[in-house]
C-alpha atoms as a PDB file:
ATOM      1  CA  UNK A   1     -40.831  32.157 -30.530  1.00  0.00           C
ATOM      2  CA  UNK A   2     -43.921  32.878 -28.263  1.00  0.00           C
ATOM      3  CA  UNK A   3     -44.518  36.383 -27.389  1.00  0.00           C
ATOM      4  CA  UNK A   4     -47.312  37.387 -24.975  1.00  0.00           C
ATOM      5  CA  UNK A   5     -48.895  40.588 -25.871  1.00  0.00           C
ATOM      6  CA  UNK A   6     -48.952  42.389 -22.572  1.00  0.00           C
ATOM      7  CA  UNK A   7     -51.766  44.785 -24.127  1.00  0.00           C
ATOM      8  CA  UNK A   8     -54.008  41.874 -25.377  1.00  0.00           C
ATOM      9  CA  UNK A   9     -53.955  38.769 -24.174  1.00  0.00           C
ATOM     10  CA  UNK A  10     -52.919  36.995 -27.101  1.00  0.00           C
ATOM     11  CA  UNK A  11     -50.349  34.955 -27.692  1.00  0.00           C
ATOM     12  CA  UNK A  12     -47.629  35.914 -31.265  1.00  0.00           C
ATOM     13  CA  UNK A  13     -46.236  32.634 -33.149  1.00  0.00           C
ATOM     14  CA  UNK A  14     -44.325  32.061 -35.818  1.00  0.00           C
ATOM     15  CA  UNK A  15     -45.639  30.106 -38.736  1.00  0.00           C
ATOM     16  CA  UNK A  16     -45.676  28.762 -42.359  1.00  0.00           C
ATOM     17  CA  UNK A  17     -48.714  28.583 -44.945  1.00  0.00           C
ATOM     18  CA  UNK A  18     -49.419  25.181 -45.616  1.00  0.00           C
ATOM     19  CA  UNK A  19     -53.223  25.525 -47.259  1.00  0.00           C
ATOM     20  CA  UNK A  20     -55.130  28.363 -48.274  1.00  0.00           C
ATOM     21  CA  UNK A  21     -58.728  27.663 -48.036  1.00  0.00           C
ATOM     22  CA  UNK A  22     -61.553  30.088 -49.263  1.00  0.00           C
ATOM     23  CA  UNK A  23     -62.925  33.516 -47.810  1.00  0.00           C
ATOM     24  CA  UNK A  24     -59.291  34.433 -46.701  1.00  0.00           C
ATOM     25  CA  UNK A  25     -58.571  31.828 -44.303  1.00  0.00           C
ATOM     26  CA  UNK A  26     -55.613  29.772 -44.301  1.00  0.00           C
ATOM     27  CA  UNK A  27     -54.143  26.757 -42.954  1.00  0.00           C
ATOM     28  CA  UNK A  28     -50.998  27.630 -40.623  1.00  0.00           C
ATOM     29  CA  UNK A  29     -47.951  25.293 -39.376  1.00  0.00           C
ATOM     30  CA  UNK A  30     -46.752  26.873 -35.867  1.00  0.00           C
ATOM     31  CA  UNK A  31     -42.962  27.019 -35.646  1.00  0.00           C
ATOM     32  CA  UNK A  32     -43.032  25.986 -31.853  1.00  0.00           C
ATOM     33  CA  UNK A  33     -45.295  23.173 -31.663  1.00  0.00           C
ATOM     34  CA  UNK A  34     -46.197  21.886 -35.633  1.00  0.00           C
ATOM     35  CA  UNK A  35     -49.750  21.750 -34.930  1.00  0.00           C
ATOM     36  CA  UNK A  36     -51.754  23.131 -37.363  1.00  0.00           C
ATOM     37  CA  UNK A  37     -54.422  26.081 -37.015  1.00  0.00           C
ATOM     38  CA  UNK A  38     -56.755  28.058 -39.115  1.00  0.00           C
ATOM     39  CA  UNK A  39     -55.868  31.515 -39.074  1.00  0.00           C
ATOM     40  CA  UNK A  40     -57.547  34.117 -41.160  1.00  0.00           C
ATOM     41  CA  UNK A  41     -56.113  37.685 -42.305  1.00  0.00           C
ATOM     42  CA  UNK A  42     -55.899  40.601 -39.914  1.00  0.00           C
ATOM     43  CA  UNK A  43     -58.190  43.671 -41.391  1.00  0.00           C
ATOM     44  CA  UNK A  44     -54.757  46.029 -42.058  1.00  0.00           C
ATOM     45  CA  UNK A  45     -53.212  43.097 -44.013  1.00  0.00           C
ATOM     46  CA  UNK A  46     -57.304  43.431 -46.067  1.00  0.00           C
ATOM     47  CA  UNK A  47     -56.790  46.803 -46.689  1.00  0.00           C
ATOM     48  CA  UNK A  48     -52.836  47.068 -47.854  1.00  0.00           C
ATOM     49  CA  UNK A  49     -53.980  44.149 -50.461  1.00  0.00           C
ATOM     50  CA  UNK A  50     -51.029  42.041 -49.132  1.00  0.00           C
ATOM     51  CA  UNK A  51     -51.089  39.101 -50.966  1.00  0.00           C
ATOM     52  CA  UNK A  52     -50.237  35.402 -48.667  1.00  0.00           C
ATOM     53  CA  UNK A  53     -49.129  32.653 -50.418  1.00  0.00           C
ATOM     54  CA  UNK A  54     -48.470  28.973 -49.716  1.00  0.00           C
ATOM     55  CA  UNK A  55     -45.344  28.504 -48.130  1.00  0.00           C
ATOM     56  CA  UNK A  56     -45.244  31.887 -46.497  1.00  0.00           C
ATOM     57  CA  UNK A  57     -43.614  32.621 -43.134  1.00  0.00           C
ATOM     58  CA  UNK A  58     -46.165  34.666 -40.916  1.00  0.00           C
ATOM     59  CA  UNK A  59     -47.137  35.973 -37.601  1.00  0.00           C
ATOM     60  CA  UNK A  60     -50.430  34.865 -35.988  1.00  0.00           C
ATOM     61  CA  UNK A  61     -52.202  35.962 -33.060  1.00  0.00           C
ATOM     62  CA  UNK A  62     -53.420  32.993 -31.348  1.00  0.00           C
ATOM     63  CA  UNK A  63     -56.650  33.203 -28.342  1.00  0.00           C
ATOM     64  CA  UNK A  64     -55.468  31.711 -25.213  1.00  0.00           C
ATOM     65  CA  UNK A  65     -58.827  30.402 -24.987  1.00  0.00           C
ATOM     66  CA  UNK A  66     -59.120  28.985 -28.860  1.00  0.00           C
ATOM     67  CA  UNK A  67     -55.693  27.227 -29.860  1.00  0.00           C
ATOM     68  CA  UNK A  68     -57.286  26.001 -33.384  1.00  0.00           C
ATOM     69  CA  UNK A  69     -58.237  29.788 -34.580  1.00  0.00           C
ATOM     70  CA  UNK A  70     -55.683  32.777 -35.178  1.00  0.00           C
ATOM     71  CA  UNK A  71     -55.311  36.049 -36.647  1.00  0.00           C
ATOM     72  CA  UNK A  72     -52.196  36.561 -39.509  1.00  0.00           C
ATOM     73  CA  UNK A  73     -50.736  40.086 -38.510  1.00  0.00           C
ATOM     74  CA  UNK A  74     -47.353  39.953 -40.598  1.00  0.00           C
ATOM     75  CA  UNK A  75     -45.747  38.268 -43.480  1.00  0.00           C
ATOM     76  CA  UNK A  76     -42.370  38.079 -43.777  1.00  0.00           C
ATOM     77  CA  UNK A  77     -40.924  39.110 -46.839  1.00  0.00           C
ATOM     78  CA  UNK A  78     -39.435  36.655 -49.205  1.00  0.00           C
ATOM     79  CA  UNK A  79     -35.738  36.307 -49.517  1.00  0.00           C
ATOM     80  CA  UNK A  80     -35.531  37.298 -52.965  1.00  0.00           C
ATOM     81  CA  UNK A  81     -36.395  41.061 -51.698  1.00  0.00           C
ATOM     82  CA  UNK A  82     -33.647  41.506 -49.060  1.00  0.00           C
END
């Protein structure tokens, strides 16, 4: 699931936490592809004090010019929480 943001250029993928590394940055498996990228979180996600986990489905904004780096704008919520 690749969405291009028509008002950025930045491309939305799907993805799963796979290693959280320090200062908020975190090591992402894209749905689409299974490469891995290091993605850190998006200032909103800062300031609600939404906590990512490993294993954790979420949204990152990836560069069109930097595939390795992203931006986590979403987590999914767990299925317990439905």
């Amino acid at each position: 699931m690749v969405k291009k943001n028509l008002r950025f250029d930045h491309l939305e993928v799907e993805g799963i936490i796979t290693q959280c590394l320090s200062n908020g940055l975190f090591r992402v498996k894209l749905k689409d592809n299974e490469a891995l990228i290091v993605a850190h979180i998006s200032g909103k996600i800062r300031q609600k004090f939404i906590r990512i986990l490993l294993g954790d489905r979420v949204i990152v904004e990836v560069s069109p010019y930097d595939l390795t780096r992203g931006r986590i704008t979403h987590r999914f919520r767990s299925g317990k929480n439905k």
